[in-house]
PDB file of N, CA and C in Angstrom:
ATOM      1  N   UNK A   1       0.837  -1.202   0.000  1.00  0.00           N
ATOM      2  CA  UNK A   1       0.000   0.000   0.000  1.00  0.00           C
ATOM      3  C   UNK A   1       0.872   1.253   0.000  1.00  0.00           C
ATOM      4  N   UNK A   2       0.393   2.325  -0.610  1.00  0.00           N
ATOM      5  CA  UNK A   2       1.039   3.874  -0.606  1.00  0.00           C
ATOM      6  C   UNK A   2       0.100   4.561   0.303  1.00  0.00           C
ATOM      7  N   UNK A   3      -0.921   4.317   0.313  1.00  0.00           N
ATOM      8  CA  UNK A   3      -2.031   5.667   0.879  1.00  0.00           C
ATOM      9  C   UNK A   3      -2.543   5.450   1.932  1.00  0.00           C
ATOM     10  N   UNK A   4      -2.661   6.968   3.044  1.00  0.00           N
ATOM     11  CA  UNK A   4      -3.327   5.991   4.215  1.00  0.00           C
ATOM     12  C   UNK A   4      -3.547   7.673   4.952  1.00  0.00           C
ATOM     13  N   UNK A   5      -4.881   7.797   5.671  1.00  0.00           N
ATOM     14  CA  UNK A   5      -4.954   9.258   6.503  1.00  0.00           C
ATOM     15  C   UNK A   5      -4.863   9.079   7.587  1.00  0.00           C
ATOM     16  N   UNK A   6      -3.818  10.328   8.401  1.00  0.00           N
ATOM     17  CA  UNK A   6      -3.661   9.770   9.688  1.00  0.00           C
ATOM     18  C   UNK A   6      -4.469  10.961   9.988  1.00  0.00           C
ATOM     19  N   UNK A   7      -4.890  11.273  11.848  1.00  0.00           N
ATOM     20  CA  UNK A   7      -5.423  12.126  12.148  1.00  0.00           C
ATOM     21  C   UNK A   7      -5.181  12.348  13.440  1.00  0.00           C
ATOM     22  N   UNK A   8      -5.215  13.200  14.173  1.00  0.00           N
ATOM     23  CA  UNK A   8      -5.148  13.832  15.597  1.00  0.00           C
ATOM     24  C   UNK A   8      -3.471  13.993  15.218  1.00  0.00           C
ATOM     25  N   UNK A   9      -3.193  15.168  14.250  1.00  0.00           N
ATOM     26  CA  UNK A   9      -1.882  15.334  13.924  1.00  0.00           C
ATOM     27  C   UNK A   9      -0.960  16.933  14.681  1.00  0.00           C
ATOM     28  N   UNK A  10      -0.329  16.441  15.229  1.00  0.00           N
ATOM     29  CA  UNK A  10       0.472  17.679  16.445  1.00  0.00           C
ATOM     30  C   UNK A  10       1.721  17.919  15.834  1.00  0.00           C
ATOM     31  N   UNK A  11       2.175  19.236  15.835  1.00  0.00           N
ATOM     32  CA  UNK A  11       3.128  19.363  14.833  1.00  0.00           C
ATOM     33  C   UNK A  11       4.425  20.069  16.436  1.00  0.00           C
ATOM     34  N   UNK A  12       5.473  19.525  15.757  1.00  0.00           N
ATOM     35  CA  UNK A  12       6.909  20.298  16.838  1.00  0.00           C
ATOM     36  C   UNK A  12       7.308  21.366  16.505  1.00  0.00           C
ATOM     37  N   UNK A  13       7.000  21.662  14.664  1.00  0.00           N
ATOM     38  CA  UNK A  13       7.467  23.125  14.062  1.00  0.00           C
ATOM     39  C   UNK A  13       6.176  23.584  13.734  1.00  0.00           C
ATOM     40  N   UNK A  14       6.108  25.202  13.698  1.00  0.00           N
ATOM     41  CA  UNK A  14       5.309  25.474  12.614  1.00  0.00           C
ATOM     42  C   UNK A  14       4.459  24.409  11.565  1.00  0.00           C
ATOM     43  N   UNK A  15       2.986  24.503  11.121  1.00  0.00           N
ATOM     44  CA  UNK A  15       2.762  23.455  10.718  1.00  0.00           C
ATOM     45  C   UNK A  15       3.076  24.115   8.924  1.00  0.00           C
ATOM     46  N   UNK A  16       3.161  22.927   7.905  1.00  0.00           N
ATOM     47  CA  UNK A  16       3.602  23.857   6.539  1.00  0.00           C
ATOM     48  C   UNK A  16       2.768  24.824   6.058  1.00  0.00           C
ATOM     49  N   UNK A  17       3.062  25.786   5.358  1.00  0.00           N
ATOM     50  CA  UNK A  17       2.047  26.502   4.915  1.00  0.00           C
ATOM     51  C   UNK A  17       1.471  26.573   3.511  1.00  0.00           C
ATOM     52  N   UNK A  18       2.175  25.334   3.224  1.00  0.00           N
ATOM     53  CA  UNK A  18       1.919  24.885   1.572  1.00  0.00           C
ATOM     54  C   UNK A  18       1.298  23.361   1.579  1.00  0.00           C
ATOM     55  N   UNK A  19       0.267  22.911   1.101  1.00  0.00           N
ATOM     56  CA  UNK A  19      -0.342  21.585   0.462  1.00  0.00           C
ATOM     57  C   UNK A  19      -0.486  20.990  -0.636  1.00  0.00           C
ATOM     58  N   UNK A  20       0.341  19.898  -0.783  1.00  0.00           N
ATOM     59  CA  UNK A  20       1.461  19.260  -0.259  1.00  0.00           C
ATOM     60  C   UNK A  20       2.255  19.385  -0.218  1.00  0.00           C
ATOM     61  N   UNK A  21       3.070  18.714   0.702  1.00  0.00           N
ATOM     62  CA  UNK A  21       4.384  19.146   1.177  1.00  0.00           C
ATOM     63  C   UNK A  21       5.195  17.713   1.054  1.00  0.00           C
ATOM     64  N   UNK A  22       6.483  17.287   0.783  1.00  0.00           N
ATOM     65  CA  UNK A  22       7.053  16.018   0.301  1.00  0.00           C
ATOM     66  C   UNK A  22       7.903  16.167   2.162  1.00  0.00           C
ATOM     67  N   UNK A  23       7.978  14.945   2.834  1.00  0.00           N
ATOM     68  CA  UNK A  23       8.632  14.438   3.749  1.00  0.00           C
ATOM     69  C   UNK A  23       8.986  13.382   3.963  1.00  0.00           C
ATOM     70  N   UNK A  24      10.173  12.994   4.456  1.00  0.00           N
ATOM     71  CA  UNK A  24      10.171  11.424   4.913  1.00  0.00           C
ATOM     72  C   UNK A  24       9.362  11.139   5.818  1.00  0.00           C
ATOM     73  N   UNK A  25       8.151   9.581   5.880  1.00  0.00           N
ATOM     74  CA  UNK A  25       7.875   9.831   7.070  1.00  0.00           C
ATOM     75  C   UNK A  25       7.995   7.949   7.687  1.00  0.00           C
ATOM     76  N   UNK A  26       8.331   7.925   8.474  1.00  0.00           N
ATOM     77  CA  UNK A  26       7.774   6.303   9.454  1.00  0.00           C
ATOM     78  C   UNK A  26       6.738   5.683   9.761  1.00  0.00           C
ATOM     79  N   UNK A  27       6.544   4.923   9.779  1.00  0.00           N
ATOM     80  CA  UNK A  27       5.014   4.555  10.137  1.00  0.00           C
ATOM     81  C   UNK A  27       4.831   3.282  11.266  1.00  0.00           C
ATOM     82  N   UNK A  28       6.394   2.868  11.713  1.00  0.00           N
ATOM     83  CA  UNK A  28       6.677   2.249  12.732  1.00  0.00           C
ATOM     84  C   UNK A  28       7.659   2.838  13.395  1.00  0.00           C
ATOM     85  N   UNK A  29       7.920   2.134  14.670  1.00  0.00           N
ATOM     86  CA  UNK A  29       9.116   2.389  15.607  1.00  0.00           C
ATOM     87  C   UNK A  29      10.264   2.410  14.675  1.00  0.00           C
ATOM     88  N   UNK A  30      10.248   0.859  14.132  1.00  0.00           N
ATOM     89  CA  UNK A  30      11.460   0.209  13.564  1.00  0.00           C
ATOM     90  C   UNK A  30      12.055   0.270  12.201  1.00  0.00           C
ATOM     91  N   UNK A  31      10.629   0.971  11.542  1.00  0.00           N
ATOM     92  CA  UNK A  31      10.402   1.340  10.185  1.00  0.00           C
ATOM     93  C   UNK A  31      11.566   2.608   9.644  1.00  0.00           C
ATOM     94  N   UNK A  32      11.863   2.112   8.682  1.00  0.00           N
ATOM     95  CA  UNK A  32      13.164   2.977   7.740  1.00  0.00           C
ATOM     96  C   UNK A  32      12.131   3.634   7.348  1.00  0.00           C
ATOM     97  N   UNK A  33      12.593   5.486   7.447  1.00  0.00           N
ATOM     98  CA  UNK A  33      11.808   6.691   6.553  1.00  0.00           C
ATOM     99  C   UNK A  33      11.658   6.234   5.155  1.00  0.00           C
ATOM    100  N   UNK A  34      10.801   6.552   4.606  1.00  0.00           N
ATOM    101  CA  UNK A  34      10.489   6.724   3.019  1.00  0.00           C
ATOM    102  C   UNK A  34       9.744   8.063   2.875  1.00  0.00           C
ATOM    103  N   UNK A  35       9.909   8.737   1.808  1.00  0.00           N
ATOM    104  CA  UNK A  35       9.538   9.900   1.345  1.00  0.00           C
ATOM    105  C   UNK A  35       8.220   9.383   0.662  1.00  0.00           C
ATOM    106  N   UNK A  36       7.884  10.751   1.059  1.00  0.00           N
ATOM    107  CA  UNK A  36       5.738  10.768   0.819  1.00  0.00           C
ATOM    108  C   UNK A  36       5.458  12.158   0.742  1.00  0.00           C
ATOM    109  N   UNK A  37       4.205  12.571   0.092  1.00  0.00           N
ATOM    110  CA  UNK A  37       3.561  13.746  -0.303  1.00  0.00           C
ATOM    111  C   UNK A  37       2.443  13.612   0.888  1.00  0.00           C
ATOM    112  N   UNK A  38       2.479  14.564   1.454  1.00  0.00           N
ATOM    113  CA  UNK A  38       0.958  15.037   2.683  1.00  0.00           C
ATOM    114  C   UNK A  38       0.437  15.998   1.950  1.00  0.00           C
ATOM    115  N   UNK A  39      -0.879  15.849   2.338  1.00  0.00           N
ATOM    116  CA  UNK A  39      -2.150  16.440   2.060  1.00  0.00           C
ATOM    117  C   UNK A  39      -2.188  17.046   2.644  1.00  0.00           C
ATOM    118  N   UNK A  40      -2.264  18.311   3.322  1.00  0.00           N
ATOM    119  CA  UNK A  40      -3.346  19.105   4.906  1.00  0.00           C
ATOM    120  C   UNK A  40      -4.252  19.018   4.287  1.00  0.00           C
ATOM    121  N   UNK A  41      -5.378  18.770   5.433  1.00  0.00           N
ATOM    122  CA  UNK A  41      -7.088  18.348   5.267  1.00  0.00           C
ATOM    123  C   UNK A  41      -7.096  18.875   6.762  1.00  0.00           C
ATOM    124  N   UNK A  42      -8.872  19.234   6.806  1.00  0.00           N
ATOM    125  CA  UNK A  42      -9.455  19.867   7.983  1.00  0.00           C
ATOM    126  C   UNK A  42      -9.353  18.988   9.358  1.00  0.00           C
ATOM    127  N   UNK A  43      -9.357  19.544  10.330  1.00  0.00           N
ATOM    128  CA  UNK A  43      -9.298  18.808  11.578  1.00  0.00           C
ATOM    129  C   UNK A  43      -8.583  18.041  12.183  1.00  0.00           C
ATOM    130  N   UNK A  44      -7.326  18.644  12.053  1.00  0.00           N
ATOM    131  CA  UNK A  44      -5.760  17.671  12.146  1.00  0.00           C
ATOM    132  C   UNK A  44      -5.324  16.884  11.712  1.00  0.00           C
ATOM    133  N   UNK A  45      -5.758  16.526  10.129  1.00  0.00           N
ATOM    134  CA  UNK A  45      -5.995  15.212   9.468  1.00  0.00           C
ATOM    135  C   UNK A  45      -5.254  15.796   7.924  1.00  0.00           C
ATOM    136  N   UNK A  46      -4.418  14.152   7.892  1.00  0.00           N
ATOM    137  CA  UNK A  46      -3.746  14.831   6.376  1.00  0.00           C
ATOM    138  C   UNK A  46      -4.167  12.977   5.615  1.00  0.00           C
ATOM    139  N   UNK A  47      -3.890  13.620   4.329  1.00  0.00           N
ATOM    140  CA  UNK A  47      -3.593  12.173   3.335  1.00  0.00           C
ATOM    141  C   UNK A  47      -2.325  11.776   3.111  1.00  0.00           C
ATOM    142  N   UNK A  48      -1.582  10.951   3.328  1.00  0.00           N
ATOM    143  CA  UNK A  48      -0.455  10.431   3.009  1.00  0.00           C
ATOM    144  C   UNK A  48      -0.302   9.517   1.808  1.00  0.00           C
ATOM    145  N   UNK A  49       0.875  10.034   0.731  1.00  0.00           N
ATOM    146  CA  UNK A  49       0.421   8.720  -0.259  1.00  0.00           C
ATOM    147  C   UNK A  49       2.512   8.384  -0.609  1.00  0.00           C
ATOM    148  N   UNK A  50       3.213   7.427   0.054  1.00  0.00           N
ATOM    149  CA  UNK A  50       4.661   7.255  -0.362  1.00  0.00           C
ATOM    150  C   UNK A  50       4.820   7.187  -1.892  1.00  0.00           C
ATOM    151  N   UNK A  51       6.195   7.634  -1.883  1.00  0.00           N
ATOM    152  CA  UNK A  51       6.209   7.288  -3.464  1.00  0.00           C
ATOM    153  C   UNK A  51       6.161   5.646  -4.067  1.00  0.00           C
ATOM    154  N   UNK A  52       7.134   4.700  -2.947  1.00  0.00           N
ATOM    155  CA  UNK A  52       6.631   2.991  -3.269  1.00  0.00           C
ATOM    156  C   UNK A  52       5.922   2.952  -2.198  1.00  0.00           C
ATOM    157  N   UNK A  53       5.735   1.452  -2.266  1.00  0.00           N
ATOM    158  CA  UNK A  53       4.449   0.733  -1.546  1.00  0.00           C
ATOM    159  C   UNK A  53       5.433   0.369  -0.403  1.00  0.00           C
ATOM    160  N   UNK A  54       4.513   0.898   0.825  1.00  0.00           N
ATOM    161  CA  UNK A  54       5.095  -0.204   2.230  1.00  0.00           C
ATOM    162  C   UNK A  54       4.382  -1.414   3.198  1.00  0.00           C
ATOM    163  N   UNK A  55       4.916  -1.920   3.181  1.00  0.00           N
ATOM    164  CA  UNK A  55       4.433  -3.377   3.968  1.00  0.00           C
ATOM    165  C   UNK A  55       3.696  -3.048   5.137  1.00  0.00           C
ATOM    166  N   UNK A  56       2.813  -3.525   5.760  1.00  0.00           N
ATOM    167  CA  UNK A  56       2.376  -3.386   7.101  1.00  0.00           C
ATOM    168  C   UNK A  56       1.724  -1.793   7.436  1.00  0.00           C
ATOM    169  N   UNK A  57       1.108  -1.133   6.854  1.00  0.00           N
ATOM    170  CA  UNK A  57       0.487   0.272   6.974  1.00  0.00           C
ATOM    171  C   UNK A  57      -0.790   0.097   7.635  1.00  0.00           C
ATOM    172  N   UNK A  58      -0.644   0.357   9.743  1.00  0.00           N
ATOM    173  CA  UNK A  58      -1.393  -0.385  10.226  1.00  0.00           C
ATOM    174  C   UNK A  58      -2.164   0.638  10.941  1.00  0.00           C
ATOM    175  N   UNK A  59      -3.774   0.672  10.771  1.00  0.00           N
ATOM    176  CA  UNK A  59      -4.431   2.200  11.900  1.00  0.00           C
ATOM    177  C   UNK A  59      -3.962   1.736  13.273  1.00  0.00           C
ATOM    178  N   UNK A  60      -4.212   3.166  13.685  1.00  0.00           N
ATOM    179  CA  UNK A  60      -3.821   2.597  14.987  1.00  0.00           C
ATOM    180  C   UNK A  60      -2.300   2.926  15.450  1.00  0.00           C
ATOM    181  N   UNK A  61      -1.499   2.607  14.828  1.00  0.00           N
ATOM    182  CA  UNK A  61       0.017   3.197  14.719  1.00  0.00           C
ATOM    183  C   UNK A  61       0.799   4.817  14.496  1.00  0.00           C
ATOM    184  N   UNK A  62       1.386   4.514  14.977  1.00  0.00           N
ATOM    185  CA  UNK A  62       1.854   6.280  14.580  1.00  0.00           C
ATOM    186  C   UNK A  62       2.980   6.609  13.304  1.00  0.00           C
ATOM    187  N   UNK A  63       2.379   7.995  12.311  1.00  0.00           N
ATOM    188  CA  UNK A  63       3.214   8.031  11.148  1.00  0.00           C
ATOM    189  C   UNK A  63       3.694   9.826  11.823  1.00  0.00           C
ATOM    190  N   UNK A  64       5.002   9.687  11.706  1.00  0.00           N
ATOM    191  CA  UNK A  64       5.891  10.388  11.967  1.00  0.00           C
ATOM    192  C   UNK A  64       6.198  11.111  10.700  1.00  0.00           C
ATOM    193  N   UNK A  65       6.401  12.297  10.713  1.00  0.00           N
ATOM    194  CA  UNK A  65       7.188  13.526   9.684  1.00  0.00           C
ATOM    195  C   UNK A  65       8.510  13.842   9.641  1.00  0.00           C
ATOM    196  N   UNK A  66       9.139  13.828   8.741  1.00  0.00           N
ATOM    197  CA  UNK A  66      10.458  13.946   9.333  1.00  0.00           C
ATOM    198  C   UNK A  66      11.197  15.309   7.810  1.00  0.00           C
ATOM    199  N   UNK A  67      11.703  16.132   8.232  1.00  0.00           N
ATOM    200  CA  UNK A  67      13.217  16.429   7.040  1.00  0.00           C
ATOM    201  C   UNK A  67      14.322  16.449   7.761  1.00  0.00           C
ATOM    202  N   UNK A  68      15.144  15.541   7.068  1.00  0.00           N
ATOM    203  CA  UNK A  68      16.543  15.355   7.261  1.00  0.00           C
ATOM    204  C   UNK A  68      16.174  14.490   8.900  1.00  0.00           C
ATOM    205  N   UNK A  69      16.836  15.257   9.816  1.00  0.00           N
ATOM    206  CA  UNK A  69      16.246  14.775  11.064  1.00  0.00           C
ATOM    207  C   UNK A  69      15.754  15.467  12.356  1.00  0.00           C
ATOM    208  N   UNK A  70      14.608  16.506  11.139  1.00  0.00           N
ATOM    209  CA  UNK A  70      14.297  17.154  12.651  1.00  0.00           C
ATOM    210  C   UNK A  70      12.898  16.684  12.385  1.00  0.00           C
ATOM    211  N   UNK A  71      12.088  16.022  13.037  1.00  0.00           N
ATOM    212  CA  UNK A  71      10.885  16.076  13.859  1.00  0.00           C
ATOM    213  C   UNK A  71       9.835  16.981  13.268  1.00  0.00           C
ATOM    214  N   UNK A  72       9.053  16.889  12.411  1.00  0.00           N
ATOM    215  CA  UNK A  72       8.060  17.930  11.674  1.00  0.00           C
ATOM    216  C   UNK A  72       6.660  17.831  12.917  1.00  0.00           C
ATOM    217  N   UNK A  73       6.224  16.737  12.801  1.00  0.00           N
ATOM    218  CA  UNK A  73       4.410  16.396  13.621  1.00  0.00           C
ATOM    219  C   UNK A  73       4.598  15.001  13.282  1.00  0.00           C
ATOM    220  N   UNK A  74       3.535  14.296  13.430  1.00  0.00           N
ATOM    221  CA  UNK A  74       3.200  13.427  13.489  1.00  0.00           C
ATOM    222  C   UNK A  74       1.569  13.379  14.216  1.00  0.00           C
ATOM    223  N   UNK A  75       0.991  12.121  13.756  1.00  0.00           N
ATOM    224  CA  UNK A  75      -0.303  11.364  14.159  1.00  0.00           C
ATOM    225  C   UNK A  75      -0.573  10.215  14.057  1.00  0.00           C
ATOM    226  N   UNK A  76      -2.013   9.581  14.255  1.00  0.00           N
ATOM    227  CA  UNK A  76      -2.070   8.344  14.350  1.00  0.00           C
ATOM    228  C   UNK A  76      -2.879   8.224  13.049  1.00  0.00           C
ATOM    229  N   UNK A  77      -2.399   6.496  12.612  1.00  0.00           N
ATOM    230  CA  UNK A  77      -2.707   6.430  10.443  1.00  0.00           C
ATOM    231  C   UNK A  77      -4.220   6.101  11.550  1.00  0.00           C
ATOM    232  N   UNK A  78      -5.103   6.598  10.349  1.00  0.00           N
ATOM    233  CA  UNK A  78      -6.694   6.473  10.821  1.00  0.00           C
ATOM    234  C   UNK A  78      -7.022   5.001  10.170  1.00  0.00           C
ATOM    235  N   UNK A  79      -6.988   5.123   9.087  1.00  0.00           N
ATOM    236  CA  UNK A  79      -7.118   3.843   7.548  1.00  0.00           C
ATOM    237  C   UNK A  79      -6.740   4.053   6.642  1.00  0.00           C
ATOM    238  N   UNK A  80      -6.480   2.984   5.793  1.00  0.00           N
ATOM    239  CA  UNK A  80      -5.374   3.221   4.770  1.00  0.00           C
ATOM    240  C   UNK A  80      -6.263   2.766   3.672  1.00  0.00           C
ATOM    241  N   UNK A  81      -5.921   3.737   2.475  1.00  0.00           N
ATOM    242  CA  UNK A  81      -7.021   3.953   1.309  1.00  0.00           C
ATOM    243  C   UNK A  81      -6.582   3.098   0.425  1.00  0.00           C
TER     244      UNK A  81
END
């Protein structure tokens, strides 16, 4: 799977002020970053879609934001489209 919306999303910086925005992001603890395009959508809620497909894209889990290695936001994947 590539696509998946997470929601109840809290940001550490400024949140972007452009939609979409390209980031690496995680979607496990253990999980290696891959780069993905976010959506902002209403109510703390974005669309995530990676550029390949990743294994195991599970609700419930947390997908992390990342450039380079600072810490953008993050939330929890709601369901994956």
């Amino acid at each position: 799977n590539k696509e998946f919306l997470v929601q109840d999303i809290s940001w550490t910086v400024s949140p972007p002020k452009k939609s979409p925005f390209i980031a690496n992001v995680r979607i496990r603890y253990k999980h290696k970053e891959s780069k993905a395009k976010i959506y902002l959508m209403k109510n703390k809620t974005a669309k995530v879609i990676f550029e390949k497909p990743q294994l195991s894209i599970t609700p419930g889990q947390s997908a992390v934001f990342y450039k380079k290695d600072i810490v953008l936001g993050g939330g929890i994947i709601a369901y994956v489209v």
